[in-house]
Protein backbone atom coordinates (compact mmCIF):
# COMPACT_ATOMS: atom_id res chain seq x y z
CA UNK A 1 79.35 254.74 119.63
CA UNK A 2 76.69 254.64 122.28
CA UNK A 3 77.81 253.11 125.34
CA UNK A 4 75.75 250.08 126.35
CA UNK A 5 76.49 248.72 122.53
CA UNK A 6 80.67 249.35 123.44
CA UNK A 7 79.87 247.61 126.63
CA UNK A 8 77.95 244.92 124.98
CA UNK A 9 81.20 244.19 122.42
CA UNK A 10 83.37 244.75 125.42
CA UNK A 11 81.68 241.89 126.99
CA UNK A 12 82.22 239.65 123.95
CA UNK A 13 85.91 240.87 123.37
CA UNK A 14 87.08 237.17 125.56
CA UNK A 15 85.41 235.58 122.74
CA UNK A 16 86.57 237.85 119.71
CA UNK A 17 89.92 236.98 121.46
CA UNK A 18 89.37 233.49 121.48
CA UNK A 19 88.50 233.59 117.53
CA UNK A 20 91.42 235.28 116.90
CA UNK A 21 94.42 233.23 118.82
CA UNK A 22 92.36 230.44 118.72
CA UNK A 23 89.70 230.36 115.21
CA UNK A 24 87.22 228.87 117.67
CA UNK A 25 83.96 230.62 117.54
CA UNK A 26 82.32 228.68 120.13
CA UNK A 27 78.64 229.70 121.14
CA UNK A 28 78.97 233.81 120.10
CA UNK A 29 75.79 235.89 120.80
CA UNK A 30 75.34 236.65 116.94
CA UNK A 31 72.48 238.49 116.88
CA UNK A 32 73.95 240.52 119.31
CA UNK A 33 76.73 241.45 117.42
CA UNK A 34 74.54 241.88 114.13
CA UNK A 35 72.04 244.71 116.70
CA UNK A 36 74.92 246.52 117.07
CA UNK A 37 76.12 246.74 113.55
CA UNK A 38 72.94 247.83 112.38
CA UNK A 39 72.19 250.84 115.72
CA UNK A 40 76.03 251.68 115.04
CA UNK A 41 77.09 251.71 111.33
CA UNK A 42 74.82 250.43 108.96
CA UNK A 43 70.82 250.43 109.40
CA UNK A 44 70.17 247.64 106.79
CA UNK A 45 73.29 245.30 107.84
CA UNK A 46 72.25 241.12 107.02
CA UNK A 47 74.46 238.51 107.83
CA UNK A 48 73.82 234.56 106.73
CA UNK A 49 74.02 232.94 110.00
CA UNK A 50 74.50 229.51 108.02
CA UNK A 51 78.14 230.86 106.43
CA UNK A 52 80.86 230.56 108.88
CA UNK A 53 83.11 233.31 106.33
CA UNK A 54 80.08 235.76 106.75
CA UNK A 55 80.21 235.00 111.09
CA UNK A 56 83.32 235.89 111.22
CA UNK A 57 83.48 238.83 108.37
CA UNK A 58 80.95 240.62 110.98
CA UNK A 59 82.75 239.97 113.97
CA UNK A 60 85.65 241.12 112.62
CA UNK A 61 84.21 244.24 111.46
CA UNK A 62 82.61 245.36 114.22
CA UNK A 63 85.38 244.75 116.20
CA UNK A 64 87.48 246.96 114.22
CA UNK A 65 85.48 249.16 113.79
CA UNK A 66 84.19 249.57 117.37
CA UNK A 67 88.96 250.07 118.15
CA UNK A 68 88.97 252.14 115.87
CA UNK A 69 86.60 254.71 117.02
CA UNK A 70 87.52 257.19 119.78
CA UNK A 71 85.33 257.81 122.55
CA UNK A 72 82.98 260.37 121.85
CA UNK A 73 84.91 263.92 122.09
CA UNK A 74 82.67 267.64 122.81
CA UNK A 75 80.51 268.29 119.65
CA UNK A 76 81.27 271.49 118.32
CA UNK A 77 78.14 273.39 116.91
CA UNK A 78 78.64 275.43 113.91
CA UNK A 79 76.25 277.88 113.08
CA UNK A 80 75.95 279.31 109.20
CA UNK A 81 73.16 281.80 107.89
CA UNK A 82 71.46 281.32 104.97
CA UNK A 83 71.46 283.45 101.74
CA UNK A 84 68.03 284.89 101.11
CA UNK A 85 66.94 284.89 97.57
């Protein structure tokens, strides 16, 4: 996950918490949270900002999603040759 958009949900977890112990949305930065999903995870990600269900469906998912990620670990290049034909 790149790090401003960790930092970004970071910033939003007091709401995410809020939703959570609470079911209080409040005033969430949506759009926000839908920029993410789409840089992160899923390119063509839509949410109906009119269904509460949906709101919260995306929150939740990027939340989880976002825990359940480790922080980015050494990439390990593999090289293979190529069969000629």
């Amino acid at each position: 996950m790149q790090p401003h958009n960790r930092q970004t949900l970071e910033a939003l977890r007091p709401d995410y918490d809020n939703w959570i112990a609470n079911k209080n949305l409040g005033n969430f930065a949506w759009q926000e949270v839908q920029r993410i999903i789409r840089e992160e995870w899923d390119g063509g990600y839509t949410v109906q900002y009119w269904c509460g269900t949906c709101l919260v469906e995306m929150l939740t998912m990027a939340f989880r999603r976002m825990d359940g990620e480790q922080e980015p670990a050494a990439v390990e290049t593999i090289k293979i040759k190529l069969r000629e034909s």
